[in-house]
PDB file of N, CA and C in Angstrom:
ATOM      1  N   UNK A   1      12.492  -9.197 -17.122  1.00  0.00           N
ATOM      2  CA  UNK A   1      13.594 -10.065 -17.484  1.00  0.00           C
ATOM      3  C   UNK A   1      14.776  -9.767 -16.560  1.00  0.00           C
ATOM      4  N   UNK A   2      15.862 -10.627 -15.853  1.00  0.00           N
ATOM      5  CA  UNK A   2      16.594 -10.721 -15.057  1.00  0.00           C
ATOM      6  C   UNK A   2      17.358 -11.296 -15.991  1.00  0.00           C
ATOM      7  N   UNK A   3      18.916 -10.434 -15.678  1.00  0.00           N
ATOM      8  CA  UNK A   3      19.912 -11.105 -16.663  1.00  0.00           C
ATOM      9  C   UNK A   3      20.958 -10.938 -14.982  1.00  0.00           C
ATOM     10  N   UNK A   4      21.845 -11.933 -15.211  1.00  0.00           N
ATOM     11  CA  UNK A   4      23.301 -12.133 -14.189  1.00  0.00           C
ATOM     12  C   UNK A   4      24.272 -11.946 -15.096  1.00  0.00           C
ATOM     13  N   UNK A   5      25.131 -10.746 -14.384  1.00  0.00           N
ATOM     14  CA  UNK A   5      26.914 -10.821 -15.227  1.00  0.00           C
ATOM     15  C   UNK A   5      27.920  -9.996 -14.118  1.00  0.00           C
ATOM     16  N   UNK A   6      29.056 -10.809 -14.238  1.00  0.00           N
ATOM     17  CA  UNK A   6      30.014 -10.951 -13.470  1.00  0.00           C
ATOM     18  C   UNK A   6      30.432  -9.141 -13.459  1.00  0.00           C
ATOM     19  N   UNK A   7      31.403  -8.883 -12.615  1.00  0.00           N
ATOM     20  CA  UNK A   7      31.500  -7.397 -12.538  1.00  0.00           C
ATOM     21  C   UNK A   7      32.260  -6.854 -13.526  1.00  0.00           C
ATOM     22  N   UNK A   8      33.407  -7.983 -14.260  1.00  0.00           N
ATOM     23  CA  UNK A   8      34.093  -7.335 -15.149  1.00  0.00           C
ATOM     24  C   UNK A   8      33.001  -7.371 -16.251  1.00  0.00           C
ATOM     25  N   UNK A   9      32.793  -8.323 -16.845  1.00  0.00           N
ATOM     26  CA  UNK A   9      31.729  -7.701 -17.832  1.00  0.00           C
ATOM     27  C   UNK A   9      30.915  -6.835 -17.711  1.00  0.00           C
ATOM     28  N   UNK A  10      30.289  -6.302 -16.559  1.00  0.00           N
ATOM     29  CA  UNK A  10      29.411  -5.446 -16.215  1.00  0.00           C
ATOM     30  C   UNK A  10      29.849  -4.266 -16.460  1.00  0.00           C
ATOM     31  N   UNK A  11      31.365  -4.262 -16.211  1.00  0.00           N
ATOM     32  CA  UNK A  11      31.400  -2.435 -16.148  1.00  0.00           C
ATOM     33  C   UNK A  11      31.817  -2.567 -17.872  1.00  0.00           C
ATOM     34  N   UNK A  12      32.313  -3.576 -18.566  1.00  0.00           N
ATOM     35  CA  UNK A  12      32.618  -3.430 -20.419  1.00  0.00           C
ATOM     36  C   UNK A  12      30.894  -3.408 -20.798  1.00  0.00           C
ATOM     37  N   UNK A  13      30.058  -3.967 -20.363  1.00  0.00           N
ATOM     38  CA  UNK A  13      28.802  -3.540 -21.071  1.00  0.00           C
ATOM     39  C   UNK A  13      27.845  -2.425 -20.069  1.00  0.00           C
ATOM     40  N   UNK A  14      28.237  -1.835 -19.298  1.00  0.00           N
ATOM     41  CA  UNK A  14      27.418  -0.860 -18.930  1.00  0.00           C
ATOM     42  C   UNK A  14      26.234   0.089 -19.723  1.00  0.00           C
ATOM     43  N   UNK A  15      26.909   0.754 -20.258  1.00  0.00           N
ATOM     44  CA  UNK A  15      25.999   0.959 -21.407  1.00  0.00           C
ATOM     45  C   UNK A  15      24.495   0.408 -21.847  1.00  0.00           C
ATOM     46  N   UNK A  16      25.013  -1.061 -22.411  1.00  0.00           N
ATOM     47  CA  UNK A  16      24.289  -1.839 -22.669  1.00  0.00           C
ATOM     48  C   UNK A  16      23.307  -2.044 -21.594  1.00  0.00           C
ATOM     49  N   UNK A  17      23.778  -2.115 -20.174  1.00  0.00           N
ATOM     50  CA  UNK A  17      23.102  -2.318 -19.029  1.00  0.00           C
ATOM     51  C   UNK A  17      21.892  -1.531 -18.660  1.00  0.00           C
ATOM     52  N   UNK A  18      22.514  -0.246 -18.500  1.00  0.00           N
ATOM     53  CA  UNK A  18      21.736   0.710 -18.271  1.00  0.00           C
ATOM     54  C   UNK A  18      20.516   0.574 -19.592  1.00  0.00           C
ATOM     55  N   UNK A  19      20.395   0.397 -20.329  1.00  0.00           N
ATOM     56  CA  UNK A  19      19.145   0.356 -21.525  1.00  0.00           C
ATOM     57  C   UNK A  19      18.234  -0.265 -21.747  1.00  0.00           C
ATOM     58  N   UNK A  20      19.043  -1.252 -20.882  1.00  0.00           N
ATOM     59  CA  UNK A  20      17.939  -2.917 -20.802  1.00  0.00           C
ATOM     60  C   UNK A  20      17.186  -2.550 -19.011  1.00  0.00           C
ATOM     61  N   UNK A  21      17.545  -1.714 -18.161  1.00  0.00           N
ATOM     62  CA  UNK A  21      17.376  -1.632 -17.391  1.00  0.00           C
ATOM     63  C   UNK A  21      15.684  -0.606 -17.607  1.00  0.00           C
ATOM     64  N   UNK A  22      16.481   0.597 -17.905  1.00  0.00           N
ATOM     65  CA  UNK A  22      15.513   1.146 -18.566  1.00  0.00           C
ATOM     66  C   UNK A  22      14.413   1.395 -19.618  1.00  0.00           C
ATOM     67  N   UNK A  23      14.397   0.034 -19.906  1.00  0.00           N
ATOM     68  CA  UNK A  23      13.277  -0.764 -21.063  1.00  0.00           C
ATOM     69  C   UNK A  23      12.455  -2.014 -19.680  1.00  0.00           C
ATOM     70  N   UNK A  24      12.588  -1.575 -18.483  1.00  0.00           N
ATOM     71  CA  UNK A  24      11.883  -2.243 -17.609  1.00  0.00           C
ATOM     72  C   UNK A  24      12.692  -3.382 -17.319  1.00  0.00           C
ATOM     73  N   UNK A  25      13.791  -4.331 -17.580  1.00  0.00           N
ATOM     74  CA  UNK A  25      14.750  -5.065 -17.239  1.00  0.00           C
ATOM     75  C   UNK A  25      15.399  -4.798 -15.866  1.00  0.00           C
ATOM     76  N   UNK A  26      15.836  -6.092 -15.445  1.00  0.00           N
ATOM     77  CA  UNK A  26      16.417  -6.151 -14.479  1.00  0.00           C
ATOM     78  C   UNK A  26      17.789  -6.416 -14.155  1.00  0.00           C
ATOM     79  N   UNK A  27      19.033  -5.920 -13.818  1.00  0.00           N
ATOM     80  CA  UNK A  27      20.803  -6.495 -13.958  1.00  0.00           C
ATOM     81  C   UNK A  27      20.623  -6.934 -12.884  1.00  0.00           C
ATOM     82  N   UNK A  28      21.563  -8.270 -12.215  1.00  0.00           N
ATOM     83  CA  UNK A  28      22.120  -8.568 -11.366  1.00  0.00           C
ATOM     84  C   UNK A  28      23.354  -8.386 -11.284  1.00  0.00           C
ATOM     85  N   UNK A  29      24.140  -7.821 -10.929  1.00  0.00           N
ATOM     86  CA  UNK A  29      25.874  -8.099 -11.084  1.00  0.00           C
ATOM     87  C   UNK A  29      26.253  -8.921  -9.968  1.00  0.00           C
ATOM     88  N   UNK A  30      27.257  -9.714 -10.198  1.00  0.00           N
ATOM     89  CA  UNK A  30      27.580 -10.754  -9.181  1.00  0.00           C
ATOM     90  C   UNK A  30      29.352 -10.864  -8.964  1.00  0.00           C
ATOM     91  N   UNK A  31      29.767 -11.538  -8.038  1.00  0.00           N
ATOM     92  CA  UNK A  31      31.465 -11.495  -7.599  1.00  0.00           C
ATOM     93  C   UNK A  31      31.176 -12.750  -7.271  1.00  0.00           C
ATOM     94  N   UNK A  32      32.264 -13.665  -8.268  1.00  0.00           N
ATOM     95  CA  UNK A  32      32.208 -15.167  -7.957  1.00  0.00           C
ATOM     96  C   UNK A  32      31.195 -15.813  -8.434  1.00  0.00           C
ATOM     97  N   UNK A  33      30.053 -15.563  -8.956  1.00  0.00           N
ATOM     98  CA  UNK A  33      28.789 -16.056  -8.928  1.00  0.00           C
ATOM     99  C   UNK A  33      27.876 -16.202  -8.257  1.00  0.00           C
ATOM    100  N   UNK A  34      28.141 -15.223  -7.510  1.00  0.00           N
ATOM    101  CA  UNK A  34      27.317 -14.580  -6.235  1.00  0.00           C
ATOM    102  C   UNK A  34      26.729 -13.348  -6.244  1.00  0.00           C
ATOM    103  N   UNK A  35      25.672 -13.319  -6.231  1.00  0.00           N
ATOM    104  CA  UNK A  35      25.025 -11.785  -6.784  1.00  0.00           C
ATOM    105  C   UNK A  35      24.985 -10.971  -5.414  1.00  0.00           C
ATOM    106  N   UNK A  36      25.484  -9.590  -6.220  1.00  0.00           N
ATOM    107  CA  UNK A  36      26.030  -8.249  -4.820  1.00  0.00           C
ATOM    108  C   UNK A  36      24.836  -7.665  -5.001  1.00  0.00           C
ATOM    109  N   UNK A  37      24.629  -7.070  -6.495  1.00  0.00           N
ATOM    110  CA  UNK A  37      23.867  -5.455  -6.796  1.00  0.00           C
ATOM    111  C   UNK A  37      23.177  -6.101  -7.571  1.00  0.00           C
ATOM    112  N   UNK A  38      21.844  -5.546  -7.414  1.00  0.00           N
ATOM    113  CA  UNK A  38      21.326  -5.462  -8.158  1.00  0.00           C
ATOM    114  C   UNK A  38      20.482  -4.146  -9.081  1.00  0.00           C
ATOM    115  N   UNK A  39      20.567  -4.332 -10.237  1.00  0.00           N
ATOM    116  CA  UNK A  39      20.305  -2.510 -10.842  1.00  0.00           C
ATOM    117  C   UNK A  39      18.371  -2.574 -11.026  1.00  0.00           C
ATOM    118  N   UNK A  40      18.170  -1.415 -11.020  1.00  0.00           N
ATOM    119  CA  UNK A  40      16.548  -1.447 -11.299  1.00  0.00           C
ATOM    120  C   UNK A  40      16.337   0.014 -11.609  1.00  0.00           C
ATOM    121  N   UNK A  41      15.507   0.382 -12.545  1.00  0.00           N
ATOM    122  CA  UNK A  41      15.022   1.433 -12.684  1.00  0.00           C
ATOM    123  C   UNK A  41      14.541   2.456 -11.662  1.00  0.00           C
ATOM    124  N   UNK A  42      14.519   3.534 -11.401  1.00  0.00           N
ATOM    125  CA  UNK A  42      14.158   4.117  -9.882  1.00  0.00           C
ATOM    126  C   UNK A  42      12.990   4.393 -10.527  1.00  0.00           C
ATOM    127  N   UNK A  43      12.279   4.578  -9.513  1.00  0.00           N
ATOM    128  CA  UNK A  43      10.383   4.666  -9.875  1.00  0.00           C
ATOM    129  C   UNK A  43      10.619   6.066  -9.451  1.00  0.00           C
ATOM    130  N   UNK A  44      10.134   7.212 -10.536  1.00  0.00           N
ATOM    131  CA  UNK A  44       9.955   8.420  -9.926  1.00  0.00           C
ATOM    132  C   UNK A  44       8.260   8.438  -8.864  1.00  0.00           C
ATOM    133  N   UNK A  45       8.875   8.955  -7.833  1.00  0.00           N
ATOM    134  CA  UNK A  45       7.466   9.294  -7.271  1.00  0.00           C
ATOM    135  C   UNK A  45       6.801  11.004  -7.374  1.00  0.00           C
ATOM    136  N   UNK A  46       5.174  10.956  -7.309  1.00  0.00           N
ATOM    137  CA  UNK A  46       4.870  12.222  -7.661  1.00  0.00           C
ATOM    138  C   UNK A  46       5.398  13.113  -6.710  1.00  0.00           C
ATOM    139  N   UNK A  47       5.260  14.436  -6.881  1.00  0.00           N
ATOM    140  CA  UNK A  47       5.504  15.460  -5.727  1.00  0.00           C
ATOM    141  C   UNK A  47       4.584  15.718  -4.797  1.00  0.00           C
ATOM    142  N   UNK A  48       5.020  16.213  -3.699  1.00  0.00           N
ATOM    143  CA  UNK A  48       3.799  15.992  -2.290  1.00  0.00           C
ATOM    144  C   UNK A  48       3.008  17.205  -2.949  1.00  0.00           C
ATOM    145  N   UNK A  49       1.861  17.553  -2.473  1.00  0.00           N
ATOM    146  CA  UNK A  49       0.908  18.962  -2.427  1.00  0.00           C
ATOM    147  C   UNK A  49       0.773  19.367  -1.139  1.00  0.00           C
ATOM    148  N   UNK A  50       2.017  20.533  -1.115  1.00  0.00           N
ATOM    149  CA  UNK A  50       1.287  21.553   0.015  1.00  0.00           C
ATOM    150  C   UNK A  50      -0.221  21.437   0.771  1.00  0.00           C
ATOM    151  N   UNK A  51      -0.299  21.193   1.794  1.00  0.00           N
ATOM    152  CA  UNK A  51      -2.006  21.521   2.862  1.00  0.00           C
ATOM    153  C   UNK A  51      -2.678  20.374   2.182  1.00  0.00           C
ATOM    154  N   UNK A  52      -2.095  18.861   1.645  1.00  0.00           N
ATOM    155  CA  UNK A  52      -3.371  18.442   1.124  1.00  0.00           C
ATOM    156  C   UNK A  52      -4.004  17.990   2.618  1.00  0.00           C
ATOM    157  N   UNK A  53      -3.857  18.173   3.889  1.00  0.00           N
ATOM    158  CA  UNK A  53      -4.704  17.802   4.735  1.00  0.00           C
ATOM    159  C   UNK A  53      -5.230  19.142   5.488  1.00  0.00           C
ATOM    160  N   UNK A  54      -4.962  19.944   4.952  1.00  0.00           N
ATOM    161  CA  UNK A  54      -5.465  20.950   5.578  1.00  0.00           C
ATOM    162  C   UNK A  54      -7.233  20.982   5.538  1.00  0.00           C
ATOM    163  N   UNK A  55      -7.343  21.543   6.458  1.00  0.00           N
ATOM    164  CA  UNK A  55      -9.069  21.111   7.284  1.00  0.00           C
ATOM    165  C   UNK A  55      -9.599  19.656   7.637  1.00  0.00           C
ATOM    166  N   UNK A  56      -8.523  18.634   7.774  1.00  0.00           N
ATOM    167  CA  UNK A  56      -9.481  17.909   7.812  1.00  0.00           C
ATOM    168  C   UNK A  56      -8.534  17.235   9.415  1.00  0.00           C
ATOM    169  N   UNK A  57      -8.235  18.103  10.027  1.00  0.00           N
ATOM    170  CA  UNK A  57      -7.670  18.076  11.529  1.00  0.00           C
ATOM    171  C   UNK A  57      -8.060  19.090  12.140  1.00  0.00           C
ATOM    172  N   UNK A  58      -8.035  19.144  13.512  1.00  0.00           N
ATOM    173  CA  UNK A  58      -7.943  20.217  14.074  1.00  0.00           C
ATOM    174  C   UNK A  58      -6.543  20.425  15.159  1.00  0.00           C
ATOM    175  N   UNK A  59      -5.754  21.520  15.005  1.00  0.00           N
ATOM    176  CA  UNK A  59      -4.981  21.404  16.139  1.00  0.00           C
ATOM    177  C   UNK A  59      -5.161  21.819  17.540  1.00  0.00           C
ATOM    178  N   UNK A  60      -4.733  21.399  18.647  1.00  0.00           N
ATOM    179  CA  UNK A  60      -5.391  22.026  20.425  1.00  0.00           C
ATOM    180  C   UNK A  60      -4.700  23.486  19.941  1.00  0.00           C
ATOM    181  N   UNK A  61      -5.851  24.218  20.449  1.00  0.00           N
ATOM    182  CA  UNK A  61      -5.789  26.020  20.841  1.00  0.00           C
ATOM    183  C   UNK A  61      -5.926  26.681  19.463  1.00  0.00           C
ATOM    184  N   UNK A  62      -6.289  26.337  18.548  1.00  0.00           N
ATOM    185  CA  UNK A  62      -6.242  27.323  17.616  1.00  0.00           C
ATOM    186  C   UNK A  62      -7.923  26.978  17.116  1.00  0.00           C
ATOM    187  N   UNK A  63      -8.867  26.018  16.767  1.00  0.00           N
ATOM    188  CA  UNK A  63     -10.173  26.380  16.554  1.00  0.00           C
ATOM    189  C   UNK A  63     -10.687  25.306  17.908  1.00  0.00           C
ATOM    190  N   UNK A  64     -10.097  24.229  18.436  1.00  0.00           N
ATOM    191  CA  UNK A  64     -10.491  23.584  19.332  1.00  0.00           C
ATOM    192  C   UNK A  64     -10.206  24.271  20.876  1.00  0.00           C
ATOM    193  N   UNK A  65     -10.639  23.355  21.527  1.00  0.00           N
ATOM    194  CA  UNK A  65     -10.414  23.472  23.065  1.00  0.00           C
ATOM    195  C   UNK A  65      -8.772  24.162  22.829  1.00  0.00           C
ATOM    196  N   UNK A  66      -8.895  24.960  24.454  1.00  0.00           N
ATOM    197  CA  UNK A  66      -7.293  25.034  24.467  1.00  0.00           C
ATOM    198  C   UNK A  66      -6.970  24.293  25.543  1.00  0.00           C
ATOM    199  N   UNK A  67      -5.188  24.508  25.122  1.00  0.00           N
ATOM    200  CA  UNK A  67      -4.748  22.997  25.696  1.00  0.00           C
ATOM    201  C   UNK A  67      -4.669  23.531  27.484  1.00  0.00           C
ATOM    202  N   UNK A  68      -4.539  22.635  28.216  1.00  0.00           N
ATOM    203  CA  UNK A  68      -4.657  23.076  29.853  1.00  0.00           C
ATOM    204  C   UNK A  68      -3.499  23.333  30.121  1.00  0.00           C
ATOM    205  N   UNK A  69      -3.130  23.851  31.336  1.00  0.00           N
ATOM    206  CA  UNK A  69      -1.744  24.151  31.979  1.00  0.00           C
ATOM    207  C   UNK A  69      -1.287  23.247  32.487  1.00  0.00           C
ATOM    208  N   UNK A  70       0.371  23.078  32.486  1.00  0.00           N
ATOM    209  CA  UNK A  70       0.695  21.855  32.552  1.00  0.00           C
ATOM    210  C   UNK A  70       0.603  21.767  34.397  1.00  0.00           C
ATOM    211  N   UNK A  71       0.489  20.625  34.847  1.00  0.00           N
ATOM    212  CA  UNK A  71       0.564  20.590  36.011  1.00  0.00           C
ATOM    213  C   UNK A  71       2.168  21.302  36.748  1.00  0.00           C
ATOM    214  N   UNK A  72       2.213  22.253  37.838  1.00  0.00           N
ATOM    215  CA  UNK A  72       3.185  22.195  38.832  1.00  0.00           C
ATOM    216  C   UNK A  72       4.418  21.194  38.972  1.00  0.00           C
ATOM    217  N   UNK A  73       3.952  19.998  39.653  1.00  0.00           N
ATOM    218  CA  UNK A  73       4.127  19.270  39.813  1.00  0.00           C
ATOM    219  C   UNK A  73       4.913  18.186  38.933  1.00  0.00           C
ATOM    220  N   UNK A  74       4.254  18.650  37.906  1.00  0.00           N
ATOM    221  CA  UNK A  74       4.972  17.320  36.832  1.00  0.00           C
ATOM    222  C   UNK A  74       6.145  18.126  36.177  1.00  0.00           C
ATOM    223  N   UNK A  75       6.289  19.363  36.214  1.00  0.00           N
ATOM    224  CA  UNK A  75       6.818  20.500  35.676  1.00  0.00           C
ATOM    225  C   UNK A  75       8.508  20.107  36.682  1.00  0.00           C
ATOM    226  N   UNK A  76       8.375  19.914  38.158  1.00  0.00           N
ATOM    227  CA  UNK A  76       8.870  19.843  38.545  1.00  0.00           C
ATOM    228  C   UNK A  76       9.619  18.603  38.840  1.00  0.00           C
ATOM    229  N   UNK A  77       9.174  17.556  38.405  1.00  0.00           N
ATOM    230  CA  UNK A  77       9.140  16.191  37.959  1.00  0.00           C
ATOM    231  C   UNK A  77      10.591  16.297  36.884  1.00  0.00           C
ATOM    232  N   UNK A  78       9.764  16.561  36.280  1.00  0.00           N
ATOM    233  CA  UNK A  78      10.755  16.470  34.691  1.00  0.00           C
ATOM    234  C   UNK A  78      12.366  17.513  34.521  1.00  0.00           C
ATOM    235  N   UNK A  79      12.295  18.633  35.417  1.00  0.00           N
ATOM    236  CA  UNK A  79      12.747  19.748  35.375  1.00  0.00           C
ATOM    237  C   UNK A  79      14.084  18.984  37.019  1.00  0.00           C
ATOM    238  N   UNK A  80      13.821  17.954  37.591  1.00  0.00           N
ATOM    239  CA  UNK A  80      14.269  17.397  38.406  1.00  0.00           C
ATOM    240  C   UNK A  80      14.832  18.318  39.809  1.00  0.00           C
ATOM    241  N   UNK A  81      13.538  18.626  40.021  1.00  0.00           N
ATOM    242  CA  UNK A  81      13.320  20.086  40.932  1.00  0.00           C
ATOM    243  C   UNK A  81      13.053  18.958  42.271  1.00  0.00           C
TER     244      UNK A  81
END
């Protein structure tokens, strides 16, 4: 459900706002009859898990190939030698 109300009413029913928001509702607040903000419940998201990709990569030099030496040349390239 989407309700519209002007800003002065918005901040006299806040309260009210916030409850309907958090019963899955939606506020619009508007200036002029022009909608600015709109309010919405924040979706908690879960928490990450530490290593959930652990083993299923490999990084260069530690169980794979190791990595090569960088070229001379490009060393000197970049280094504006």
């Amino acid at each position: 459900m989407r309700a519209q109300f002007n800003i002065h009413e918005a901040k006299t029913r806040l309260s009210q706002l916030i409850e309907q928001v958090e019963t899955g509702g939606e506020v619009v607040i508007a200036r002029a009859g022009i909608p600015v903000v709109r309010l919405v419940r924040i979706e908690e998201k879960p928490p990450r898990t530490l290593g959930c990709l652990q083993g299923r990569f490999n990084l260069p030099g530690r169980d794979g190939p190791p990595i090569p030496p960088t070229p001379d040349d490009f060393l000197d390239a970049i280094q504006g030698s």
